[in-house]
N, C-alpha and C. Protein backbone atom coordinates (compact mmCIF):
# COMPACT_ATOMS: atom_id res chain seq x y z
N UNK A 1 13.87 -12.21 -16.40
CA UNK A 1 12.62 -12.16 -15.67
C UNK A 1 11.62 -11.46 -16.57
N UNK A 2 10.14 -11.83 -16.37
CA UNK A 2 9.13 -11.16 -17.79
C UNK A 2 8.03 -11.27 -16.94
N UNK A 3 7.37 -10.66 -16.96
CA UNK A 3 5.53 -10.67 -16.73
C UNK A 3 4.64 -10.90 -18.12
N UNK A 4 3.85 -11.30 -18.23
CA UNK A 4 3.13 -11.78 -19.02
C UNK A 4 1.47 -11.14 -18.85
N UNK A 5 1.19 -10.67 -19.94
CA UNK A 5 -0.51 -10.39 -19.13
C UNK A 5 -1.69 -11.52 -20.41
N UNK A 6 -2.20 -12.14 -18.85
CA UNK A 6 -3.22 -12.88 -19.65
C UNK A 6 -4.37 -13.00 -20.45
N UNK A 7 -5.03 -13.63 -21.06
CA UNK A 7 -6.12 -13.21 -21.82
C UNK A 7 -7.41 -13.06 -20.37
N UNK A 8 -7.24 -13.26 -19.52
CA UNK A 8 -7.90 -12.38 -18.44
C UNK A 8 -7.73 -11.12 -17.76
N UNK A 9 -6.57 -10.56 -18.10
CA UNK A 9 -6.11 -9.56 -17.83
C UNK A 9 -4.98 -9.83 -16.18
N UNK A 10 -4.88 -11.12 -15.92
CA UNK A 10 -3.93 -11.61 -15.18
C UNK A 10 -3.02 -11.84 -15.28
N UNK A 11 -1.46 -11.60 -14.62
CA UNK A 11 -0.63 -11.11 -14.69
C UNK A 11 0.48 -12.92 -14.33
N UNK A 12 1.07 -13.13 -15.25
CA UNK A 12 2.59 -14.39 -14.39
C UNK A 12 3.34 -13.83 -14.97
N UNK A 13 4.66 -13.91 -13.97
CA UNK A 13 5.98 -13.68 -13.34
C UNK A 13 6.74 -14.84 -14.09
N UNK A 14 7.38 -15.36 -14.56
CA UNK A 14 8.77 -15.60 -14.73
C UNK A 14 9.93 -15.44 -15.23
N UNK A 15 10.93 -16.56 -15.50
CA UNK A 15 12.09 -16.38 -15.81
C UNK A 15 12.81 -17.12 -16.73
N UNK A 16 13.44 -16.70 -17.83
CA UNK A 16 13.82 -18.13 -18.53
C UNK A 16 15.57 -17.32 -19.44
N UNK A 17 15.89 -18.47 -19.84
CA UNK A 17 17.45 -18.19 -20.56
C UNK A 17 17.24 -17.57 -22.35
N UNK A 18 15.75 -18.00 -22.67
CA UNK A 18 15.30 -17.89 -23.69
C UNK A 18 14.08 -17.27 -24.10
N UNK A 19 14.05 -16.00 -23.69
CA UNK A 19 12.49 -15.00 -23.78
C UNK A 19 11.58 -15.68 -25.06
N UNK A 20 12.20 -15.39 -25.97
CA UNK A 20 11.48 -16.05 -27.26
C UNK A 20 10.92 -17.16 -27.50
N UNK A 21 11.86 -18.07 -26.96
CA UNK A 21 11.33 -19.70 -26.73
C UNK A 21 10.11 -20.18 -25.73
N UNK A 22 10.38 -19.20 -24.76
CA UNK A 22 9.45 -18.89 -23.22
C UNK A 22 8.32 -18.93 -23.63
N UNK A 23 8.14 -17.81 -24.40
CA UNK A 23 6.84 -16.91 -24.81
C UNK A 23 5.97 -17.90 -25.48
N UNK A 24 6.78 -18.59 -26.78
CA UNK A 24 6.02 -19.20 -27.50
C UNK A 24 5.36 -20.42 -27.35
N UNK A 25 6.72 -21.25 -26.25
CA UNK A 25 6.29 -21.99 -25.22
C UNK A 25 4.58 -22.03 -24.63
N UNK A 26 4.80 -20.66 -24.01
CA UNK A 26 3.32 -20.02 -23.04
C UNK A 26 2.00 -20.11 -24.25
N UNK A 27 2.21 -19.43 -25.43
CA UNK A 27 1.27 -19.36 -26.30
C UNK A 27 0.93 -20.91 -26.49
N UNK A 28 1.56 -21.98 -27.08
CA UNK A 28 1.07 -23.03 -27.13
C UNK A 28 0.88 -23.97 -26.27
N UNK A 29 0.51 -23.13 -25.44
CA UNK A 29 -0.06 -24.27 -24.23
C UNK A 29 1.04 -24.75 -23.33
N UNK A 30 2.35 -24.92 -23.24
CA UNK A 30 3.42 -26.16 -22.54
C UNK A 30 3.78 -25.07 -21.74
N UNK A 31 3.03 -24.13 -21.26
CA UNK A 31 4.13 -23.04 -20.06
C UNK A 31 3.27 -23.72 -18.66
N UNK A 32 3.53 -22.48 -18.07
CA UNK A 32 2.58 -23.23 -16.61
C UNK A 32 1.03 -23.18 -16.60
N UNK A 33 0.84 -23.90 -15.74
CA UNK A 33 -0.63 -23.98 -15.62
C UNK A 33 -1.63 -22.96 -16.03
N UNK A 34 -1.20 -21.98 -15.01
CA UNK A 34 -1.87 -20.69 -15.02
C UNK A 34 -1.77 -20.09 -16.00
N UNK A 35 -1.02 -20.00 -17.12
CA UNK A 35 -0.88 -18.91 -18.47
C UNK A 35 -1.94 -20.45 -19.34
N UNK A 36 -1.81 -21.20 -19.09
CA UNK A 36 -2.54 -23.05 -20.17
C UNK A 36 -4.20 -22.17 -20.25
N UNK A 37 -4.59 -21.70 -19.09
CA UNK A 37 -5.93 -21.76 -18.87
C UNK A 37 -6.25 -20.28 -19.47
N UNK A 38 -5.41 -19.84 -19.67
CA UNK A 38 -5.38 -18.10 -19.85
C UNK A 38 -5.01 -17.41 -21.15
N UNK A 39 -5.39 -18.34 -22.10
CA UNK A 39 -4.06 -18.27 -23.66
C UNK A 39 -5.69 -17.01 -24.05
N UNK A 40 -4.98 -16.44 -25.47
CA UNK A 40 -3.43 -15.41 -25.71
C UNK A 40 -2.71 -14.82 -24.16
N UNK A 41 -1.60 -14.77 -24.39
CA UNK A 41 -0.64 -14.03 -23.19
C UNK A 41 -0.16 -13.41 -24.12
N UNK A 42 0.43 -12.54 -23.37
CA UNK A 42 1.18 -11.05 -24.18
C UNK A 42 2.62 -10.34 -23.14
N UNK A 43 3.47 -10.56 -24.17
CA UNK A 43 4.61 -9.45 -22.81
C UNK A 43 4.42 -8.29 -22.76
N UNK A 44 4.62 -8.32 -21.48
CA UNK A 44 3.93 -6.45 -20.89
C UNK A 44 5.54 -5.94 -20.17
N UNK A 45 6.66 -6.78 -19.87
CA UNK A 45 7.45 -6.18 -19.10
C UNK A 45 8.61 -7.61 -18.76
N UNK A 46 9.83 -7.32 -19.16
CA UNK A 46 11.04 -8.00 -18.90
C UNK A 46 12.34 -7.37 -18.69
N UNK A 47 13.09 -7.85 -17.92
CA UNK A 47 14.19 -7.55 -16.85
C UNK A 47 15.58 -8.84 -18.08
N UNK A 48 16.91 -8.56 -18.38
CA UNK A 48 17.41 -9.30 -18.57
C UNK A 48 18.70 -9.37 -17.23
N UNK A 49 19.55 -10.36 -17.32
CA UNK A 49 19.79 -10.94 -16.21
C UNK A 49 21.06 -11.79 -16.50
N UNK A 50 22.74 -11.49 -16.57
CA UNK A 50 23.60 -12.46 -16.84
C UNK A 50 23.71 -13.38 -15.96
N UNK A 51 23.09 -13.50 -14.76
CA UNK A 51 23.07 -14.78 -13.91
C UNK A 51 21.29 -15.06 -13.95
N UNK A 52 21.33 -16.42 -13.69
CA UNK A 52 19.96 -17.08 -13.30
C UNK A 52 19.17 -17.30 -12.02
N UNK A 53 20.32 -17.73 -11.02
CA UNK A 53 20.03 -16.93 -9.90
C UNK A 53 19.42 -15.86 -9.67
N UNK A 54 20.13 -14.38 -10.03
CA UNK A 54 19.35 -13.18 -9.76
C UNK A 54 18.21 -13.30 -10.35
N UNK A 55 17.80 -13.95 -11.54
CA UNK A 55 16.74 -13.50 -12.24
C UNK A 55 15.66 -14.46 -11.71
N UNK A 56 16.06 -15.32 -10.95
CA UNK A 56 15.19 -16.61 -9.95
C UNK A 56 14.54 -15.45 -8.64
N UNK A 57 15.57 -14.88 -8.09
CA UNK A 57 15.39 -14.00 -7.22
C UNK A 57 14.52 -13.13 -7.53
N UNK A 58 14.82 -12.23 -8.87
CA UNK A 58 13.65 -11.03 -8.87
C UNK A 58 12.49 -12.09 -9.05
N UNK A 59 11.98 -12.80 -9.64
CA UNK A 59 11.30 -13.21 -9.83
C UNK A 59 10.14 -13.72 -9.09
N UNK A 60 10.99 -14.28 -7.62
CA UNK A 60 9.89 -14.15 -6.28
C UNK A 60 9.80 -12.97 -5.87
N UNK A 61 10.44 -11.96 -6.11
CA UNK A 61 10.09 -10.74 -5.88
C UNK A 61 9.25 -10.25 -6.38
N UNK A 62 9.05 -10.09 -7.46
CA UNK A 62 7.87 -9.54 -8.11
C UNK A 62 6.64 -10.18 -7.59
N UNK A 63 6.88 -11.50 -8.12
CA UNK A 63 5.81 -12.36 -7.34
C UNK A 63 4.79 -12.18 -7.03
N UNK A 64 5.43 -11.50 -5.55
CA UNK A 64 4.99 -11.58 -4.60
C UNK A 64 3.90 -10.01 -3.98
N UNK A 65 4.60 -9.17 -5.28
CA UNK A 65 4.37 -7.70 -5.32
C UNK A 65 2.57 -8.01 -5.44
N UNK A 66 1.75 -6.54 -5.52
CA UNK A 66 0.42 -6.68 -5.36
C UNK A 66 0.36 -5.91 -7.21
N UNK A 67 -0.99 -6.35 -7.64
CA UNK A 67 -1.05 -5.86 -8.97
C UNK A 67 -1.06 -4.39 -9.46
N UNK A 68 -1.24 -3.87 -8.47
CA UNK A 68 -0.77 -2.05 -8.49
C UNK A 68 0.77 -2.16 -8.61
N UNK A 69 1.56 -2.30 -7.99
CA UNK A 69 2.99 -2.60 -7.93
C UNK A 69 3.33 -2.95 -9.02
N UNK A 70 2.86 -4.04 -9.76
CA UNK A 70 3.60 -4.39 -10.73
C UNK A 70 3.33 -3.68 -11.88
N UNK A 71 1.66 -3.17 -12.02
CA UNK A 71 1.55 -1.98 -12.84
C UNK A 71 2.28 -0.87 -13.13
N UNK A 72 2.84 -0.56 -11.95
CA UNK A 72 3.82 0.94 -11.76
C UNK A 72 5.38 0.06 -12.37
N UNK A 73 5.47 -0.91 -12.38
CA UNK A 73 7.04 -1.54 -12.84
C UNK A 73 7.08 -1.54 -14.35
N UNK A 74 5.64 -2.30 -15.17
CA UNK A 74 5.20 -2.31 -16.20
C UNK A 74 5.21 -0.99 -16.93
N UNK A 75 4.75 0.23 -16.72
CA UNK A 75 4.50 1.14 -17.18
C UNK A 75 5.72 2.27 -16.44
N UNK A 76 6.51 1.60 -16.01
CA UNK A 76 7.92 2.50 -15.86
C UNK A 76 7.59 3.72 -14.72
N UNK A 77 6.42 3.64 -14.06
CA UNK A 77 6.12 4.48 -12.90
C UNK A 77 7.07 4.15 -11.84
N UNK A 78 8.57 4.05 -11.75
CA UNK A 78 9.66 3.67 -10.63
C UNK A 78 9.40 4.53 -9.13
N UNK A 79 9.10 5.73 -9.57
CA UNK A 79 8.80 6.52 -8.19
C UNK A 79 7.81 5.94 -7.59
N UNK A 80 6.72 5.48 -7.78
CA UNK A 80 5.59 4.91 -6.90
C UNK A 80 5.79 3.48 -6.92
N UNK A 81 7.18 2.64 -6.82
CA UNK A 81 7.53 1.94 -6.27
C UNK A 81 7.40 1.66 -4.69
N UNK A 82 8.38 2.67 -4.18
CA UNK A 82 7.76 2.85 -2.44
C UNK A 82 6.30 2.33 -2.00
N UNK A 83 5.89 3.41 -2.60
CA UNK A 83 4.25 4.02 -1.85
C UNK A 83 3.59 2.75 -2.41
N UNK A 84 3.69 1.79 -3.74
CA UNK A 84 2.94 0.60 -3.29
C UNK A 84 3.47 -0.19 -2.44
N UNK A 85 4.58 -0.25 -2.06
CA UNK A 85 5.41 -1.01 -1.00
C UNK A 85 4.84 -1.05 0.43
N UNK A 86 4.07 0.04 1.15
CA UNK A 86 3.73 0.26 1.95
C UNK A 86 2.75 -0.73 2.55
N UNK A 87 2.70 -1.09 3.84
CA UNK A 87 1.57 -2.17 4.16
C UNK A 87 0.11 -1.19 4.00
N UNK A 88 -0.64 -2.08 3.58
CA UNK A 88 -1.87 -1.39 3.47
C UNK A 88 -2.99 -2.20 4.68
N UNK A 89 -2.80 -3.29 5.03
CA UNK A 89 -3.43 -4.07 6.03
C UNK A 89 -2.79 -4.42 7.16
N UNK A 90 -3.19 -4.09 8.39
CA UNK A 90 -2.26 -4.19 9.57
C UNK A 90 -1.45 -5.18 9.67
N UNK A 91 -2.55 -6.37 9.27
CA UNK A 91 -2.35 -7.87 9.65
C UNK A 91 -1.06 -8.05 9.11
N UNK A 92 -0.69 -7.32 8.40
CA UNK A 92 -0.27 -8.20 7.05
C UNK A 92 1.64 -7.11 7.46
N UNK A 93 1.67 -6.38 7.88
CA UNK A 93 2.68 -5.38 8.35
C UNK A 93 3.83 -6.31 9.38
N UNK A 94 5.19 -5.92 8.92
CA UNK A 94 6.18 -6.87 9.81
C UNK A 94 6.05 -6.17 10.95
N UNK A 95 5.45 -4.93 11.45
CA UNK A 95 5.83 -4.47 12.84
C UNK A 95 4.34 -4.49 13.37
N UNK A 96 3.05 -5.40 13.16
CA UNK A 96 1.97 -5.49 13.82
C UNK A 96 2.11 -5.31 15.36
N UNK A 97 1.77 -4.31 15.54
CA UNK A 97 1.27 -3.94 17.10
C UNK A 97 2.40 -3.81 18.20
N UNK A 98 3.27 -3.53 17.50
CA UNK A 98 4.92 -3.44 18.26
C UNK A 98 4.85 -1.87 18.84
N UNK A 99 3.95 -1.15 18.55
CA UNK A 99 3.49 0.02 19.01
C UNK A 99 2.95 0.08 20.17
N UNK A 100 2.02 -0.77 20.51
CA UNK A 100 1.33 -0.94 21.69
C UNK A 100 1.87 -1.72 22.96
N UNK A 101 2.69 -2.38 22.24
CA UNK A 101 3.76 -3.27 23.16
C UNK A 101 4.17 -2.61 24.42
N UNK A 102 4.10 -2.41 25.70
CA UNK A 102 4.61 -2.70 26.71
C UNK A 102 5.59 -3.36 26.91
N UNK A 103 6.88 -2.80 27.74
CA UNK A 103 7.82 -3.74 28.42
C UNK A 103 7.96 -3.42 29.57
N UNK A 104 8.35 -4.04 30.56
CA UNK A 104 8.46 -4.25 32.28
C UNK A 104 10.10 -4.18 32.42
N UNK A 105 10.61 -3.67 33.48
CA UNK A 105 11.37 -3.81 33.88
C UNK A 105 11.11 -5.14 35.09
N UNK A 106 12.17 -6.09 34.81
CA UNK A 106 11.81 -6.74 36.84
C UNK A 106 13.01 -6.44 37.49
């Protein structure tokens, strides 16, 4: 698993059997879309992985993380893992309004 930071300063996630091949891949254009439009890319941060699976897995994980998050992964800040973990928007929280919830007995 690798993050990549773009010549926008935007960040892709993936995963490959061959970091080196990946990379150079990304530089000449044949990676995904999003790094095509974004050249130079640069590795900022990779995970190795004896299964592909797991490394498929972290990979939507990170994902999915917010760009503070992955900053703190990048730069080895592990303790403020949590605290970006935290919902920061209600909406967006698995226990929205389960607080306010009422239940009835009948």
């Amino acid at each position: 698993m690798y993050i990549l930071e773009c010549s926008d300063n935007s960040y892709y996630t993936g995963n490959t059997i061959d970091l080196k091949r990946r990379i150079q891949q990304h530089q000449n254009g044949e990676g995904a879309n999003h790094t095509k439009k974004r050249l130079p890319v640069k590795l900022v941060y990779f995970e190795e992985y004896y299964r592909i699976d797991i490394a498929f897995y972290r990979e939507k994980q990170v994902q999915g993380w917010s760009r503070t998050k992955k900053e703190a992964l990048i730069y080895g800040k592990y303790n403020s893992l949590p605290k970006y973990a935290e919902c920061k928007n209600d909406s967006h929280c698995k226990h929205f309004g389960l607080d306010s919830v009422q239940t009835t007995k009948e």
